[in-house]
C-alpha atoms as a PDB file:
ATOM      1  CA  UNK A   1    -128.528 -65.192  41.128  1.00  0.00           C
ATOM      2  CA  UNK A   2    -127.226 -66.832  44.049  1.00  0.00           C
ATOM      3  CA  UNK A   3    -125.014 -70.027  44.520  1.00  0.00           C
ATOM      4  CA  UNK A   4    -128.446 -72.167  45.318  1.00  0.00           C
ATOM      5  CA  UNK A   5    -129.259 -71.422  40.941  1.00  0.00           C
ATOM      6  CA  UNK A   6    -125.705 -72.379  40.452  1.00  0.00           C
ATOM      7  CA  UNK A   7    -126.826 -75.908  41.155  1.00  0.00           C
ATOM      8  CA  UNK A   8    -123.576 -77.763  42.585  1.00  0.00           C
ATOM      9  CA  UNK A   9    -120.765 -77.370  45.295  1.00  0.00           C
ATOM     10  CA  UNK A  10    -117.778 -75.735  44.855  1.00  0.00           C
ATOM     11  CA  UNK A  11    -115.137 -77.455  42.806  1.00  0.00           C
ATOM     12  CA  UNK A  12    -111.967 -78.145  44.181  1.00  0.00           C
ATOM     13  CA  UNK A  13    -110.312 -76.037  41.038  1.00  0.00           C
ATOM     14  CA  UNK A  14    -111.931 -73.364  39.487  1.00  0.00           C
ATOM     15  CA  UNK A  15    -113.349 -74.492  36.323  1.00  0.00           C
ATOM     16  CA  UNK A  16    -111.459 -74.535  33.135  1.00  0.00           C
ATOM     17  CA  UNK A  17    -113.082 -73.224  31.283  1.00  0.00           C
ATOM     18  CA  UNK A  18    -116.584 -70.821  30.945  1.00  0.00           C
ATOM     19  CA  UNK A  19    -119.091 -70.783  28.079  1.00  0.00           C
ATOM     20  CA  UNK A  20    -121.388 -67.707  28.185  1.00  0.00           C
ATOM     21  CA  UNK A  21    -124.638 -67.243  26.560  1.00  0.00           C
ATOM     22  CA  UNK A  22    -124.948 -63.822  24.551  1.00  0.00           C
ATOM     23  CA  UNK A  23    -128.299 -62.397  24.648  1.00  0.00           C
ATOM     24  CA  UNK A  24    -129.518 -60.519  28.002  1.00  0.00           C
ATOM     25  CA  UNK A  25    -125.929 -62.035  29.588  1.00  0.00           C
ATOM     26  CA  UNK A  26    -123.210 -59.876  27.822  1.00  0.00           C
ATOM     27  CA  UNK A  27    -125.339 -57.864  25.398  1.00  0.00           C
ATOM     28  CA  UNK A  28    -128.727 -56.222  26.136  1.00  0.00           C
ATOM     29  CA  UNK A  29    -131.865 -56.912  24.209  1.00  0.00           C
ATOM     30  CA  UNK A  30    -134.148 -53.949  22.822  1.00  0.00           C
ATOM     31  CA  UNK A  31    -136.889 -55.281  21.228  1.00  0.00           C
ATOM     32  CA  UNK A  32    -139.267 -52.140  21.035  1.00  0.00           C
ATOM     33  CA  UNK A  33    -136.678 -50.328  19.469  1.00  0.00           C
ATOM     34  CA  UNK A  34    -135.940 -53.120  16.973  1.00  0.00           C
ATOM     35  CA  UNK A  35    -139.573 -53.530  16.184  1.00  0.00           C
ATOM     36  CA  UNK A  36    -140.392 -49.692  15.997  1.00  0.00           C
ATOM     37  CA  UNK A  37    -138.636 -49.383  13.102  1.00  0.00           C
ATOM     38  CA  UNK A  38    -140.630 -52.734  10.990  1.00  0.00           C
ATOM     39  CA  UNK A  39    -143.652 -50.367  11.040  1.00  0.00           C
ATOM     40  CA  UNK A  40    -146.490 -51.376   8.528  1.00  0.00           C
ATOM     41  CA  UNK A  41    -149.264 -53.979  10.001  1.00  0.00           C
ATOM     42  CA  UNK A  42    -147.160 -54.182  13.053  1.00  0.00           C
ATOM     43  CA  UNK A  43    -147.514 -51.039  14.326  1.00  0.00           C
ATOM     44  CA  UNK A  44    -151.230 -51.697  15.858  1.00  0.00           C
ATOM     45  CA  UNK A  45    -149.517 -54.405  18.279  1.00  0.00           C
ATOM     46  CA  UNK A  46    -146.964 -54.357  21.004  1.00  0.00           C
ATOM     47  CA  UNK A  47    -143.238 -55.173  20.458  1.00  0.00           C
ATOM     48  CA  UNK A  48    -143.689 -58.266  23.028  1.00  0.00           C
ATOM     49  CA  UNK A  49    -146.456 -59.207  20.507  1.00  0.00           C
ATOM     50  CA  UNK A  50    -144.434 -59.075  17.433  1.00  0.00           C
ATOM     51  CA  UNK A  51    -141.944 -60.480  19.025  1.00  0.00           C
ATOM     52  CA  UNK A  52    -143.758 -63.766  20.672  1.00  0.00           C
ATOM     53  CA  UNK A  53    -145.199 -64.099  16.674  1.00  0.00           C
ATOM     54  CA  UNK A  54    -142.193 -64.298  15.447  1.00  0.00           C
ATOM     55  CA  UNK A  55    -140.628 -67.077  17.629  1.00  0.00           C
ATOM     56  CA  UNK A  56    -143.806 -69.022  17.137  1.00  0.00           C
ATOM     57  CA  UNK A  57    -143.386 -68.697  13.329  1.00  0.00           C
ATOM     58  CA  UNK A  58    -143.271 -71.816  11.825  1.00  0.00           C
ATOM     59  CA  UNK A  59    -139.550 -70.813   9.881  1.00  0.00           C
ATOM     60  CA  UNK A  60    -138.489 -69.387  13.431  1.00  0.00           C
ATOM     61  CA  UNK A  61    -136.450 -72.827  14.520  1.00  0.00           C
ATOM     62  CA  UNK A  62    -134.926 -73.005  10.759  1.00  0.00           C
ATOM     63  CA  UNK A  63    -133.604 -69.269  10.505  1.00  0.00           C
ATOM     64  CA  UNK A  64    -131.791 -69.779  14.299  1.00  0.00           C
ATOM     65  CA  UNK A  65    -130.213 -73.444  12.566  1.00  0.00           C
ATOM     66  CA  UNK A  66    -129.043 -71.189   9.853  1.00  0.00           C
ATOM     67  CA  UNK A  67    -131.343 -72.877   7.568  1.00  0.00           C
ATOM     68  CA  UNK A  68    -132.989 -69.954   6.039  1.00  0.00           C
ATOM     69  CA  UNK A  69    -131.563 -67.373   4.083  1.00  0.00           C
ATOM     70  CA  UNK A  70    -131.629 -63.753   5.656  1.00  0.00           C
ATOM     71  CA  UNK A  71    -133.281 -62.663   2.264  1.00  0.00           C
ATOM     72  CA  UNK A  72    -136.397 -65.145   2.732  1.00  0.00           C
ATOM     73  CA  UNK A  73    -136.362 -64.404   6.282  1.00  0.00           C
ATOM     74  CA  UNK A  74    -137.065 -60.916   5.175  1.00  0.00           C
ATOM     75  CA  UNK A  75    -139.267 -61.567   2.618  1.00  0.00           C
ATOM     76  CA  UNK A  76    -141.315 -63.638   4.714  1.00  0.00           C
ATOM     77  CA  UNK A  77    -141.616 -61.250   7.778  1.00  0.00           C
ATOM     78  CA  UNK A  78    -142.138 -58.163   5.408  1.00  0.00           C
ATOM     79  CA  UNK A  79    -145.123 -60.320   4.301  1.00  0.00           C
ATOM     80  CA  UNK A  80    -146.124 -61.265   7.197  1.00  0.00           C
ATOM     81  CA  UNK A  81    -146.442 -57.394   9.049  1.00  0.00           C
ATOM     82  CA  UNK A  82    -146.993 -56.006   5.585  1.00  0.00           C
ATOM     83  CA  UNK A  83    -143.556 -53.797   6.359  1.00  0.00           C
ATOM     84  CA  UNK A  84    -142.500 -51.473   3.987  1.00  0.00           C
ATOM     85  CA  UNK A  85    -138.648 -51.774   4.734  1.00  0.00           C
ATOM     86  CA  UNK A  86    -135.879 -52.845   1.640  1.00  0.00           C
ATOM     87  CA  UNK A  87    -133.848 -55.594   2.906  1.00  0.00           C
ATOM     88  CA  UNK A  88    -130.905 -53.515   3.667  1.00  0.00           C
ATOM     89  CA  UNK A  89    -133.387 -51.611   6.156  1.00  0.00           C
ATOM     90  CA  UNK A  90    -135.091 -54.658   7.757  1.00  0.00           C
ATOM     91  CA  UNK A  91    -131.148 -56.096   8.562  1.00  0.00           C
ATOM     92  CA  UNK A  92    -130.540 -52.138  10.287  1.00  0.00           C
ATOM     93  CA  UNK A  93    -134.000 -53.076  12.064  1.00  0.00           C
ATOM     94  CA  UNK A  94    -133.568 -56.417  13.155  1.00  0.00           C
ATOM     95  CA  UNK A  95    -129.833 -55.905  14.651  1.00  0.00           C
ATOM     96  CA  UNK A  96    -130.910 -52.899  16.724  1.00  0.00           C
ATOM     97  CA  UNK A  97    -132.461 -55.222  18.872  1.00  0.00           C
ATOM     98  CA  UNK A  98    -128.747 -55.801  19.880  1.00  0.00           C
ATOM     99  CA  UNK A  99    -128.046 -52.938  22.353  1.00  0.00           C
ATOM    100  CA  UNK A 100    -124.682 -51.165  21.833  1.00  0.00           C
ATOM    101  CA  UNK A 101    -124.136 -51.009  25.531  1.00  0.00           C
ATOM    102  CA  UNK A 102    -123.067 -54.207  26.948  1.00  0.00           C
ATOM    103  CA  UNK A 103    -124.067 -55.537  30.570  1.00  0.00           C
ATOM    104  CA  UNK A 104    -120.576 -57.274  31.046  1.00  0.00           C
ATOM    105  CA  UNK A 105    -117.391 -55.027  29.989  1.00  0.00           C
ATOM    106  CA  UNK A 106    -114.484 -56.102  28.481  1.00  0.00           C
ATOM    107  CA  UNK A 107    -112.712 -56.266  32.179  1.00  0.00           C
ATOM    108  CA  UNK A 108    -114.400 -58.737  33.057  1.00  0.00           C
ATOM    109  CA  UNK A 109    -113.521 -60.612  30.236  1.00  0.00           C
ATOM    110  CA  UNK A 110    -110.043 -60.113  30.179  1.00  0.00           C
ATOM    111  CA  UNK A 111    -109.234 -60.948  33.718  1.00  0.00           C
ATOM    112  CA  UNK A 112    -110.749 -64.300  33.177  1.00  0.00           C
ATOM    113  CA  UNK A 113    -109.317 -64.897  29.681  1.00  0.00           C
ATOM    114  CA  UNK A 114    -106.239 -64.935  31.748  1.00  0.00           C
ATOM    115  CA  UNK A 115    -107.265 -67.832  34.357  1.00  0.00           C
ATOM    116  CA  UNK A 116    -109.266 -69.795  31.868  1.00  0.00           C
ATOM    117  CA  UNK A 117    -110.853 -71.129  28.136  1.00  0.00           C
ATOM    118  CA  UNK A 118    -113.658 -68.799  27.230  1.00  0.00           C
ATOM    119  CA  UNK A 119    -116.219 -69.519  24.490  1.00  0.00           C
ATOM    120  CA  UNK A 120    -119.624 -68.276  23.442  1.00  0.00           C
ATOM    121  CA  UNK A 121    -122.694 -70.391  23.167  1.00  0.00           C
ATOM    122  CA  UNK A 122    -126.023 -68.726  21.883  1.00  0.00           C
ATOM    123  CA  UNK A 123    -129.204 -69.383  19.893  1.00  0.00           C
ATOM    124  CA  UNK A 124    -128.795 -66.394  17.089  1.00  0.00           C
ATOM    125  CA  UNK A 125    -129.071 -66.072  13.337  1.00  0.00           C
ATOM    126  CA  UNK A 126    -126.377 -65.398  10.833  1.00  0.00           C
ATOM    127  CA  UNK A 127    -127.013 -61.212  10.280  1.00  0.00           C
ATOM    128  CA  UNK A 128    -127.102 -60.704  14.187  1.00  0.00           C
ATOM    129  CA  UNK A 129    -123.850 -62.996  14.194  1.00  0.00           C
ATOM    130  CA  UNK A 130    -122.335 -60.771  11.943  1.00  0.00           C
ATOM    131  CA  UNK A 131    -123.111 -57.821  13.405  1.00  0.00           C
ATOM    132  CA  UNK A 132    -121.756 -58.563  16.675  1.00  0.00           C
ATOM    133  CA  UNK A 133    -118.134 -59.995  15.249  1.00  0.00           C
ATOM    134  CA  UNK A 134    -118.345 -56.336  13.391  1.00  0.00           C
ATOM    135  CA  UNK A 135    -119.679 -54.409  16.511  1.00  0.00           C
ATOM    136  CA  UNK A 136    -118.815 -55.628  19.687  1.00  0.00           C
ATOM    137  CA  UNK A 137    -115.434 -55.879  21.381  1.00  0.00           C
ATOM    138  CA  UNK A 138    -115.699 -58.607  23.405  1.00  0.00           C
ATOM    139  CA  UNK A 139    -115.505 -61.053  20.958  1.00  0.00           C
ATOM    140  CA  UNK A 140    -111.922 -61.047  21.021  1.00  0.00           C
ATOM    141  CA  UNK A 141    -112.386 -62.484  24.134  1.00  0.00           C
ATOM    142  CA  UNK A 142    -113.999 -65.666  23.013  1.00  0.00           C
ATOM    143  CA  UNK A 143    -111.580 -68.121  21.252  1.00  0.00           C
ATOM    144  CA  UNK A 144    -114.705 -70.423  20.911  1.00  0.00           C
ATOM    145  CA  UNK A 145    -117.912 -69.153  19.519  1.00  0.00           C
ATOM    146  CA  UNK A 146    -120.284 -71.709  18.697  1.00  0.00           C
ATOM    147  CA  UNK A 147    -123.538 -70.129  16.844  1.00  0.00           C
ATOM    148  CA  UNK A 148    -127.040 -71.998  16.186  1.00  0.00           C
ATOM    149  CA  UNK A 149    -126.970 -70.935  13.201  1.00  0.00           C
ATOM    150  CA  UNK A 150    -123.344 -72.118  12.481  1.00  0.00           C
ATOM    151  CA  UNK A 151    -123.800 -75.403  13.307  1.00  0.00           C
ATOM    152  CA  UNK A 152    -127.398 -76.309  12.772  1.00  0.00           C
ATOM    153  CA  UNK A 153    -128.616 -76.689  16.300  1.00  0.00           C
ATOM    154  CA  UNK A 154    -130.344 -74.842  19.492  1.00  0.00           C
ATOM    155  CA  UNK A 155    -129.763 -74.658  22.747  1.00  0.00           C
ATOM    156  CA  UNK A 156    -131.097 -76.732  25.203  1.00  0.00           C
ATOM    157  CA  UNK A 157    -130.455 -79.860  22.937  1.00  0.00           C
ATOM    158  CA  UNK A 158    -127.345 -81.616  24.164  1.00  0.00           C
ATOM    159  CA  UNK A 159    -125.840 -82.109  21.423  1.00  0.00           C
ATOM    160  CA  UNK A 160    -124.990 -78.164  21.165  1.00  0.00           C
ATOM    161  CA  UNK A 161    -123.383 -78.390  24.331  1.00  0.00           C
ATOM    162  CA  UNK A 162    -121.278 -80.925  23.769  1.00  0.00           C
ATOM    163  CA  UNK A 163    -120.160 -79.431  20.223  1.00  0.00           C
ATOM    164  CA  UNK A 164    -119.033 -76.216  22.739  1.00  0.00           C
ATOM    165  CA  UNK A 165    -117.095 -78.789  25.068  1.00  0.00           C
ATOM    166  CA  UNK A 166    -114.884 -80.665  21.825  1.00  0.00           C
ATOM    167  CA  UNK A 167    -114.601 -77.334  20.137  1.00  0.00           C
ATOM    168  CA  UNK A 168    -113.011 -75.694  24.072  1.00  0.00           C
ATOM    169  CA  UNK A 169    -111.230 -78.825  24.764  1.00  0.00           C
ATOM    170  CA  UNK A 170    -112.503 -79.373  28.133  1.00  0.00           C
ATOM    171  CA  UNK A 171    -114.702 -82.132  30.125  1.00  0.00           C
ATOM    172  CA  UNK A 172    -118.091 -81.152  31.390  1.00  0.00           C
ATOM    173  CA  UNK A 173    -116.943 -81.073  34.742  1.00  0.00           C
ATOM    174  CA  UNK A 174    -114.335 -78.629  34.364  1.00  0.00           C
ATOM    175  CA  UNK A 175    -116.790 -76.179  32.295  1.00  0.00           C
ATOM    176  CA  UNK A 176    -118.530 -73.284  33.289  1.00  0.00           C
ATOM    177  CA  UNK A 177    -122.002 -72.465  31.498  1.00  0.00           C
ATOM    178  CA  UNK A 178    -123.479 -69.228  32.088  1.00  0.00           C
ATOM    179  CA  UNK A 179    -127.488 -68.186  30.860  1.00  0.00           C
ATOM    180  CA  UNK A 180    -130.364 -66.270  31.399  1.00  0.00           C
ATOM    181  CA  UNK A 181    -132.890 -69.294  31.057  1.00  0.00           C
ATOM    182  CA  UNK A 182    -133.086 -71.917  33.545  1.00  0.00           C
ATOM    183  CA  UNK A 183    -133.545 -74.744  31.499  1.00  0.00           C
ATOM    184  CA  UNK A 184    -130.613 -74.215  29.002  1.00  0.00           C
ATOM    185  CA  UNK A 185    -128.608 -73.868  32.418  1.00  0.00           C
ATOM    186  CA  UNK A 186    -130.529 -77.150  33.164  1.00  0.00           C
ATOM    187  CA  UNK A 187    -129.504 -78.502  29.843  1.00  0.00           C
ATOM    188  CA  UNK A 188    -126.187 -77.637  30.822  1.00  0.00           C
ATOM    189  CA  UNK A 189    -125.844 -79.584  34.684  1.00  0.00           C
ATOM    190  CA  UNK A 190    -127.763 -82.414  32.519  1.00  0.00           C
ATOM    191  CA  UNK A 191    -124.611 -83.141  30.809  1.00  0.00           C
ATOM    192  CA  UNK A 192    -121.864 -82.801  33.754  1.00  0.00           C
ATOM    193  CA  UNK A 193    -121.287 -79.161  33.088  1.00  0.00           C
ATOM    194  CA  UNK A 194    -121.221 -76.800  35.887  1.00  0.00           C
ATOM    195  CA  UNK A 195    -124.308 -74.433  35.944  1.00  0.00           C
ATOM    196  CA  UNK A 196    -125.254 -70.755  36.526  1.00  0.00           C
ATOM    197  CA  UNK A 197    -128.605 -68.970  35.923  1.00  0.00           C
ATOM    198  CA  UNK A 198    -127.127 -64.994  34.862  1.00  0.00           C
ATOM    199  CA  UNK A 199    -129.394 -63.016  36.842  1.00  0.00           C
ATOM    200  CA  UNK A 200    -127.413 -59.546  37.072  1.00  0.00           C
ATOM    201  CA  UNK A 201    -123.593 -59.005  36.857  1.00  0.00           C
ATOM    202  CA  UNK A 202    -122.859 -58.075  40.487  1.00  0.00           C
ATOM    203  CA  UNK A 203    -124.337 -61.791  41.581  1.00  0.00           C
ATOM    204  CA  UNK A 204    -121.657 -63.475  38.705  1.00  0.00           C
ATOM    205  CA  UNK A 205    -119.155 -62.003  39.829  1.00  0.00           C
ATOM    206  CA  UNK A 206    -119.873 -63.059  43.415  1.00  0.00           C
ATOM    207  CA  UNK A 207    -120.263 -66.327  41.520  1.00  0.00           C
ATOM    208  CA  UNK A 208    -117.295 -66.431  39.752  1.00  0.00           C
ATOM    209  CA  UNK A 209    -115.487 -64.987  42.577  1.00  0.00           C
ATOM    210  CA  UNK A 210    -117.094 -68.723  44.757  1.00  0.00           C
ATOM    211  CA  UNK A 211    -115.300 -70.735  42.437  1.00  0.00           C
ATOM    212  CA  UNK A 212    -112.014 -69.068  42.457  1.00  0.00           C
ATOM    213  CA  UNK A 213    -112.053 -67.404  39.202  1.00  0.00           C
ATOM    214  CA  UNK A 214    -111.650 -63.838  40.450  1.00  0.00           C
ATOM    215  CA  UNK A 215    -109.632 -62.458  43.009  1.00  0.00           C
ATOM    216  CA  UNK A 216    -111.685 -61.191  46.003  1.00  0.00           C
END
């Protein structure tokens, strides 16, 4: 990253208030070890196989609105890679994608918890969301958390970025998003909101540091 992704000038404040994305921004994604463990058909193809089949699944976009039941959802995919895994195994499966090791500590979090808002913004389903309230420290960071599957819509519709801005109390302008993918940063700047593509954590800090939200 670099302040050329971040997409507009430095702001006369520092922002607000910053929304961060989860996945491959604070928490590290392991899908071969997640999709090791489904075993059954799925073992004669790839994890970056399974994986791209399962976000073109046709009940993909309803289980990430929270509109499928984790028990379905595992019925279905058991079906579908003729796994032998119980439900309580598939859930142990599926959140193991969700690497214990965090790229972003808790530092970080706390310094800027004490110069501005923070909230979460991220496209997950409801047994990864608990998992991660159950697992992962940082959430106590995060005053806001709005979840796709908690409010019935994904990222990069507007609509779930402007449910993030009510729920932090801030204006576009004055708001901070932070991804991985360029167009739900693009989603973001559509809106007013100030923009920046995660890329590793030394460049956001150099970012955050540009807009006055760390110390140099």
């Amino acid at each position: 990253m670099n302040t050329a992704n971040a997409g507009n000038s430095p702001s006369v404040a520092p922002p607000r208030a910053v929304i961060f994305d989860i996945g491959r921004v604070i928490v590290r994604v392991n899908i071969a070890r997640a999709l090791a463990m489904v075993g059954g058909g799925a073992a004669a193809r790839t994890p970056e196989q399974i994986w791209s089949a399962i976000e073109a699944d046709a009940l993909w976009d309803d289980w990430e609105k929270g509109k499928v039941e984790p028990r379905e959802w595992y019925r279905h995919l058991a079906s579908k890679f003729d796994s032998p895994l119980d439900f309580d195994a598939f859930a142990e499966a599926w959140c193991s994608v969700l690497d214990p090791t965090p790229i972003i500590g808790d530092e970080l979090f706390r310094e800027l918890s004490a110069r501005c808002r923070l909230g979460l913004l991220s496209n997950t389903d409801v047994l990864h969301v608990a998992y991660m309230e159950k697992n992962f420290s940082f959430v106590r960071y995060f005053p806001v958390r709005i979840y796709s599957c908690s409010v019935g819509m994904c990222k990069p519709a507007p609509e779930i970025y402007l449910r993030a801005l009510e729920e932090i109390g801030m204006a576009p302008g004055e708001t901070l998003y932070i991804d991985d993918l360029e167009e739900n940063v693009a989603a973001a700047r559509k809106i007013g909101m100030l923009g920046v593509r995660f890329t590793g954590l030394g460049a956001l800090k150099d970012e955050l540091r540009r807009v006055g939200l760390l110390s140099a």
